[in-house]
Protein backbone atom coordinates (compact mmCIF):
# COMPACT_ATOMS: atom_id res chain seq x y z
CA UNK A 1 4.66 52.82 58.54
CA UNK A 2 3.92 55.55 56.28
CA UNK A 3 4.33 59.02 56.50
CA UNK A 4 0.55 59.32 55.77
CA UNK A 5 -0.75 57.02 58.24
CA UNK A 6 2.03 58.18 60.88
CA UNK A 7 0.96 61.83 60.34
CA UNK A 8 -2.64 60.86 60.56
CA UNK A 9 -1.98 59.08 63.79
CA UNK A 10 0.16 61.59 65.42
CA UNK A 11 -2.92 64.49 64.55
CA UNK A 12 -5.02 62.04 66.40
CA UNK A 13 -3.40 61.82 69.19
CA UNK A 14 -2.41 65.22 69.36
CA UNK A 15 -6.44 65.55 69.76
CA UNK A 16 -6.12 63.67 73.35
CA UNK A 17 -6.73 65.86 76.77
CA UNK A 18 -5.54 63.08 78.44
CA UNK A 19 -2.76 61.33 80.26
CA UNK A 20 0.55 60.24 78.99
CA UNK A 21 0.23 57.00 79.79
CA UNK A 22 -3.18 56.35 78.17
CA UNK A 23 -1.49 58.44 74.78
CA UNK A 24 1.62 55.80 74.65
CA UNK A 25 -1.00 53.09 75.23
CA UNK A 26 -3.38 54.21 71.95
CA UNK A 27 0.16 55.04 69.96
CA UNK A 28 1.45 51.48 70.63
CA UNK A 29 -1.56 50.19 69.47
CA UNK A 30 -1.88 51.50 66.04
CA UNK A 31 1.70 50.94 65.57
CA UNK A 32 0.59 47.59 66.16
CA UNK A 33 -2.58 47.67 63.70
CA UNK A 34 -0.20 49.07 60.87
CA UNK A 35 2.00 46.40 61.84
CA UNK A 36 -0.70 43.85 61.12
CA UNK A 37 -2.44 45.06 58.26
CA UNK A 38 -0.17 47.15 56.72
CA UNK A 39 0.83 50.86 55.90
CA UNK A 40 -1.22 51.04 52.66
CA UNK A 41 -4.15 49.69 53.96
CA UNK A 42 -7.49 50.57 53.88
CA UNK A 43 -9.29 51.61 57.30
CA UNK A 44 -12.14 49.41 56.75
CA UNK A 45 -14.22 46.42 58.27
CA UNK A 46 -11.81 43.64 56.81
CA UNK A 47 -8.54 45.63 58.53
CA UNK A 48 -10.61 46.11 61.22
CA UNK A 49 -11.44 42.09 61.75
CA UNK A 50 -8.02 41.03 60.82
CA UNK A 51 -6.51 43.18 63.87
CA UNK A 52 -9.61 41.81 66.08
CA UNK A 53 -8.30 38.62 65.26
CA UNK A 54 -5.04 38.81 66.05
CA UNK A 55 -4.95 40.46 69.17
CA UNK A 56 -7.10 36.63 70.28
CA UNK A 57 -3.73 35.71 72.16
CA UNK A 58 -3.36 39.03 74.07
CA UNK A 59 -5.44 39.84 77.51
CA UNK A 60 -9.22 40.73 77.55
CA UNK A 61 -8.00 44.22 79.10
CA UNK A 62 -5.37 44.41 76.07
CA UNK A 63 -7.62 43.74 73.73
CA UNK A 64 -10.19 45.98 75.20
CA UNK A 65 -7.84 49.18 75.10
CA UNK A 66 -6.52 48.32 71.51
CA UNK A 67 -10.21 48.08 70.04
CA UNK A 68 -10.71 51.19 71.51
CA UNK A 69 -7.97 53.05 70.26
CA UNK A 70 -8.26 51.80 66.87
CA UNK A 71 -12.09 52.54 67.10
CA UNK A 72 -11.60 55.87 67.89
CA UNK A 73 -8.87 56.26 65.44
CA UNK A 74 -11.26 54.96 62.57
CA UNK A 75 -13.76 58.03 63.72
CA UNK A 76 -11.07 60.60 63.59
CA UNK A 77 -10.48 59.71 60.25
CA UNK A 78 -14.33 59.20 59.27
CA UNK A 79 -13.56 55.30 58.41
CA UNK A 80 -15.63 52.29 57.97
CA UNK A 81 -19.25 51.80 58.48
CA UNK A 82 -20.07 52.45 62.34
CA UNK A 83 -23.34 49.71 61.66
CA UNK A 84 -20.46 46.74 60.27
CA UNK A 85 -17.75 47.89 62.95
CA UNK A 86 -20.47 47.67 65.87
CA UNK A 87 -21.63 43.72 64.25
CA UNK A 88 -17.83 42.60 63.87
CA UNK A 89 -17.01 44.14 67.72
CA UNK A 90 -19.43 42.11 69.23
CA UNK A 91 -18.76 39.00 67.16
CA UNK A 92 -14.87 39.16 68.34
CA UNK A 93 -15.68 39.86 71.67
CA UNK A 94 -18.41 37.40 72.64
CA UNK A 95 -17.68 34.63 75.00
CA UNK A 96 -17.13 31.97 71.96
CA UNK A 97 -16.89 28.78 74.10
CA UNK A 98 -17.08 25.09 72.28
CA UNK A 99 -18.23 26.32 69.22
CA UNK A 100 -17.88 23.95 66.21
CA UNK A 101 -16.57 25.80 63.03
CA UNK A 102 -19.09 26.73 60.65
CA UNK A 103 -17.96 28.39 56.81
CA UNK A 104 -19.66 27.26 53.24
CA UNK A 105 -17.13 25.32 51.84
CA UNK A 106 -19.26 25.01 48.51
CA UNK A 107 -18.67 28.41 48.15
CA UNK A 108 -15.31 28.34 48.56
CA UNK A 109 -14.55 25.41 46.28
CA UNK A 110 -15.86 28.15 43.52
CA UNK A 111 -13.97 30.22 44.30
CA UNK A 112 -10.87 28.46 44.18
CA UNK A 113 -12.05 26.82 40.93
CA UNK A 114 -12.92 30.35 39.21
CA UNK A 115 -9.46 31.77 40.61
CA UNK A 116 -7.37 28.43 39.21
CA UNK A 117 -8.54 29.06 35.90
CA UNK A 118 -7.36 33.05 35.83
CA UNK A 119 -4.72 32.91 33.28
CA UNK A 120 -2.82 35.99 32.85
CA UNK A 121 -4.31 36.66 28.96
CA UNK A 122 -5.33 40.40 29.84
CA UNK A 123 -4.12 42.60 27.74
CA UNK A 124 -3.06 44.90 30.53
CA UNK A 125 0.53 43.73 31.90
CA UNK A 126 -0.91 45.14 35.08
CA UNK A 127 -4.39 42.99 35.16
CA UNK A 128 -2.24 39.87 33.58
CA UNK A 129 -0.03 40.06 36.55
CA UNK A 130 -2.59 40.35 39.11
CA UNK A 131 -4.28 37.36 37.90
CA UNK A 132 -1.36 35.18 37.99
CA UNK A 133 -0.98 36.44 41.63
CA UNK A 134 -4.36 36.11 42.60
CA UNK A 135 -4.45 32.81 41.20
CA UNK A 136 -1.20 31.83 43.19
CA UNK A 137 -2.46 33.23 46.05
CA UNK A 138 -5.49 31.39 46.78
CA UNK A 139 -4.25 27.96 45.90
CA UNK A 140 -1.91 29.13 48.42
CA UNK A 141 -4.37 30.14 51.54
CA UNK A 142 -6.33 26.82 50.37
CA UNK A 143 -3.47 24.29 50.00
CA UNK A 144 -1.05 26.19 53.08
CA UNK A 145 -3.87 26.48 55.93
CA UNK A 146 -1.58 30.01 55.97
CA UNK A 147 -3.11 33.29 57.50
CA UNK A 148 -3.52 36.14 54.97
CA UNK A 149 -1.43 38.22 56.78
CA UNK A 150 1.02 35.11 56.98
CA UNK A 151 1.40 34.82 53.14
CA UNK A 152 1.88 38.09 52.46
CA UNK A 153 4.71 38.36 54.51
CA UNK A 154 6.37 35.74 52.76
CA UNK A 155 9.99 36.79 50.74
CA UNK A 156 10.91 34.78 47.54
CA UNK A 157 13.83 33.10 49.53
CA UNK A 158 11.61 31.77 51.96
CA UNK A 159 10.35 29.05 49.39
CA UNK A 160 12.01 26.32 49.33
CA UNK A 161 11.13 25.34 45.59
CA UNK A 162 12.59 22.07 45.70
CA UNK A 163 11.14 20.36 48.81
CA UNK A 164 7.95 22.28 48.44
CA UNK A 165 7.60 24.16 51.95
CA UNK A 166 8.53 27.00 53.55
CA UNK A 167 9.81 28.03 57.42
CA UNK A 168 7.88 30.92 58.92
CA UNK A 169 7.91 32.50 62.17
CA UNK A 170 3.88 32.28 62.69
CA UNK A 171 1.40 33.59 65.33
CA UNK A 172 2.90 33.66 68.72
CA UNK A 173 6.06 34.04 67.05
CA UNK A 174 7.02 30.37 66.65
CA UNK A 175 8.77 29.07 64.05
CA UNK A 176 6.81 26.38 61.88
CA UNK A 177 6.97 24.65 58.53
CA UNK A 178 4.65 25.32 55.66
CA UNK A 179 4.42 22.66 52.65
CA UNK A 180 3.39 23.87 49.59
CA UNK A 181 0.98 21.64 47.15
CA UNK A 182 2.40 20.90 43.30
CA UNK A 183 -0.68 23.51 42.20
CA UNK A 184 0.44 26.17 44.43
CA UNK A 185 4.17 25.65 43.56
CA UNK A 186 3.33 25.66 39.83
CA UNK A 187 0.93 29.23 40.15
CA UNK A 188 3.67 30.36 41.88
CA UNK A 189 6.29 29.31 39.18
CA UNK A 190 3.74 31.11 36.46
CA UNK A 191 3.17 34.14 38.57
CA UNK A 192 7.44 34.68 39.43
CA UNK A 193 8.30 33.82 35.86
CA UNK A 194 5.70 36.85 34.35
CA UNK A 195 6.77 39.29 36.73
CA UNK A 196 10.13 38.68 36.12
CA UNK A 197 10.16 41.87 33.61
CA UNK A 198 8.99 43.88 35.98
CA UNK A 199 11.89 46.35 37.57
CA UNK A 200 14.29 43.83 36.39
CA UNK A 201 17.18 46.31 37.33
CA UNK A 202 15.83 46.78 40.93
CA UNK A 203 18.51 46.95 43.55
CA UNK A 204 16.78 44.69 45.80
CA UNK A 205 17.94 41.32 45.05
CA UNK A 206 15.38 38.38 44.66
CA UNK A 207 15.66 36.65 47.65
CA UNK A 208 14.22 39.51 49.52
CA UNK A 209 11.55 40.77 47.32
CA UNK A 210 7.96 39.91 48.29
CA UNK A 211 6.71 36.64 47.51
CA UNK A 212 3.49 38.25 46.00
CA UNK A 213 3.74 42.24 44.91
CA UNK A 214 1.46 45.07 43.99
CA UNK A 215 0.50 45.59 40.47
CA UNK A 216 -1.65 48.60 40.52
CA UNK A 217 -1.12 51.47 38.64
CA UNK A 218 0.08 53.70 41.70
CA UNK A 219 2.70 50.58 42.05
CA UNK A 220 3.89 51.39 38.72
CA UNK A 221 7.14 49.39 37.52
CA UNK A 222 8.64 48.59 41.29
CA UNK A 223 8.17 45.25 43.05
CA UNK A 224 6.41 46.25 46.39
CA UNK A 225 4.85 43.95 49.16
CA UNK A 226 1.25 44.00 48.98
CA UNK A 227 -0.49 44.37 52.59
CA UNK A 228 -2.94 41.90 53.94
CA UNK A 229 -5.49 44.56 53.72
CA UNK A 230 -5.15 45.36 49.67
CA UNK A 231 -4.63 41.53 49.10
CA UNK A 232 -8.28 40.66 51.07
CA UNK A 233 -9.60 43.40 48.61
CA UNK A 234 -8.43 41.91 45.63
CA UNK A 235 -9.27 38.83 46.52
CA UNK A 236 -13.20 39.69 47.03
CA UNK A 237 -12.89 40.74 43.83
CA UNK A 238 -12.18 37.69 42.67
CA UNK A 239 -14.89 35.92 44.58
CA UNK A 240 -17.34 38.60 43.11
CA UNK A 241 -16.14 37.40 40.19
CA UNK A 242 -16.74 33.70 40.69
CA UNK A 243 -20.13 34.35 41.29
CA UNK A 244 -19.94 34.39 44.48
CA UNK A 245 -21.54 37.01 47.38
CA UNK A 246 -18.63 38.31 48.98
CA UNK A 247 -20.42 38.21 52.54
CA UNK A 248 -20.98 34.57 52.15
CA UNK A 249 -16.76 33.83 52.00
CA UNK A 250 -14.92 35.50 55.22
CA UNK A 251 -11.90 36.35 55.57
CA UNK A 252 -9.82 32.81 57.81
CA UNK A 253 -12.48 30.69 55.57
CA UNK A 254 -9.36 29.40 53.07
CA UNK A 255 -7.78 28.49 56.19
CA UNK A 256 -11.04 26.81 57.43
CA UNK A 257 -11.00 24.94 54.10
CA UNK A 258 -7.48 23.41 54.89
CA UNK A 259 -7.72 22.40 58.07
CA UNK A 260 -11.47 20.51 57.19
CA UNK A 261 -9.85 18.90 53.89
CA UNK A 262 -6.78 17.56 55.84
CA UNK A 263 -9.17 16.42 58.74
CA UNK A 264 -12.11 14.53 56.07
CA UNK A 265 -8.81 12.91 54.38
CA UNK A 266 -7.16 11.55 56.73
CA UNK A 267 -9.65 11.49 60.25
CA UNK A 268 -6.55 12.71 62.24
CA UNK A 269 -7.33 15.62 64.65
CA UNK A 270 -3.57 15.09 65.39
CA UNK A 271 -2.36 15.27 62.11
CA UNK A 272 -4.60 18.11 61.86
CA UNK A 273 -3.41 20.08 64.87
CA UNK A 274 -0.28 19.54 63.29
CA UNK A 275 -0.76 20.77 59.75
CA UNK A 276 -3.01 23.76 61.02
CA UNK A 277 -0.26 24.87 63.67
CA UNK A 278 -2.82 24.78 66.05
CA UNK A 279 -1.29 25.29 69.80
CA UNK A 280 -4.03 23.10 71.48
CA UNK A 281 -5.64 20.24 69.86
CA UNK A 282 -9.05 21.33 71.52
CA UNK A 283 -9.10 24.22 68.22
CA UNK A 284 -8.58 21.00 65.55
CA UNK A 285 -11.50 19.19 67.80
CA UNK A 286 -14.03 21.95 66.44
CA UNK A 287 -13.61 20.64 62.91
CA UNK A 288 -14.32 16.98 64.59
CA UNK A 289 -17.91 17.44 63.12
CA UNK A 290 -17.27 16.68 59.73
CA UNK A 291 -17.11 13.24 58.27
CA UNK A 292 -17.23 11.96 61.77
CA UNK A 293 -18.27 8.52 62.83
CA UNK A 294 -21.86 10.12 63.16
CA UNK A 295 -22.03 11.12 59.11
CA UNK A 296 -21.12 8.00 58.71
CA UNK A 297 -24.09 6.16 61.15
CA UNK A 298 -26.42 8.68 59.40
CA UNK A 299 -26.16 7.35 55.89
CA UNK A 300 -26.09 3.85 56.95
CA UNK A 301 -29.70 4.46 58.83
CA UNK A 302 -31.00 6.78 56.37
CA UNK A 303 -29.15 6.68 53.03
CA UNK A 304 -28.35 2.94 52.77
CA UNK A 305 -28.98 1.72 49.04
CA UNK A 306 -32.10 -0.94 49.31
């Protein structure tokens, strides 16, 4: 955590008239948020969602106490929009029940197609590098089915360049195994080999620098681990870029993306479940709806070629 954020925190709790208990509670909690988002990121909706969203394992009365805190945090600090906080609360916290997943995937096939032509020509070393990265990093979320906050936790050593995959330790803290597509592999390959110049004296070897790094100016020449928050930002840039309204590609859509492209290949919610890392097979069965049995029975009646 950093000193900013710590100092910010303790002057907010140091604002509390109430008990010790409840003070611990609220401190634990945006240790946790920092934990999740990162130290250097933004107080905004996105950092806002992604801690919503994975506090879904922990107890309504939990989760309750922790939105609060971090609510009440975000107005000490005169954060985020109050109108887009209020929307997102109510979206996490509504009953959600046998809902059938629901994300454009035209959109996100442009944006993956804009982002795998970036190319690193900038003439900025800075703006080269963060192409390559954000190139590498979003054939990554599509091709991996990994969270954001998952990828950006990964180290260099944790690729295992020859077999293609990777062993994480994943939401609920269980160990899994993450295979890598020959696109991703090769972005990644591009992306290493240019930032290879790049604090090539550092004392922190290669196997445990960050998979992808900062390259913004206040970054300057060191290899430092980008948080999930600055890497969402930069990649809504990207989808700006492409054309694309940012509000129309959310945040777990890449990993929406995977787990519907493994399902429409194959027609294996098991296989699915699997690949997704998906504790109960009822989560794959909400992606059942495409190219089921009934798209097919719906072109035969209505599309069949006369």
């Amino acid at each position: 955590m950093s000193n900013d954020v710590n100092e910010r925190i303790e002057r907010f709790l140091g604002t509390f008239q109430r008990s010790p208990r409840t003070v611990f509670t609220y401190r634990n909690a945006l240790k946790q948020f920092v934990n999740i988002v990162g130290a250097d990121a933004e107080l905004n909706t996105e950092t806002y969602i992604e801690f919503l969203s994975a506090l879904r394992d922990r107890s309504p009365s939990t989760q309750r106490v922790y939105r609060t805190a971090l609510l009440k945090f975000y107005a000490f600090c005169k954060a985020g929009d109050s109108a887009e906080l209020k929307e997102a609360t109510e979206h996490y916290t509504r009953k959600q029940g046998k809902r059938v997943v629901n994300f454009n995937r035209a959109e996100i096939e442009k944006v993956i197609a804009y982002c795998s032509a970036l190319d690193g020509e900038a003439e900025l070393e800075s703006a080269r590098l963060e192409a390559l990265r954000d190139r590498a990093f979003v054939l990554t979320l599509a091709d991996t089915g990994l969270r954001i906050s998952e990828a950006c936790s990964l180290k260099r050593s944790d690729i295992d360049w020859l077999e293609q995959r990777a062993i994480i330790i994943g939401k609920g803290d269980k160990q899994a195994v993450i295979r890598f597509s020959n696109r991703a592999i090769e972005a990644l390959r591009v992306y290493l080999h240019a930032r290879a110049g790049v604090e090539p004296n550092s004392r922190t070897p290669l196997s445990s620098q960050p998979l992808f790094a900062r390259h913004d100016i206040r970054a300057s020449k060191k290899i430092r681990p980008i948080s999930a928050g600055g890497m969402w930002k930069a990649v809504k840039e990207r989808i700006e870029e492409a054309g694309v309204e940012r509000s129309a590609v959310r945040i777990h859509d890449f990993r929406h993306y995977f787990v519907t492209m493994t399902y429409l290949a194959k027609g294996n919610l098991k296989l699915s479940q699997e690949l997704a890392r998906h504790e109960s097979i009822n989560t794959t069965n909400r992606y059942a709806h495409f190219g089921g049995e009934a798209d097919a029975a719906y072109n035969e009646i209505f599309n069949k070629r006369t």
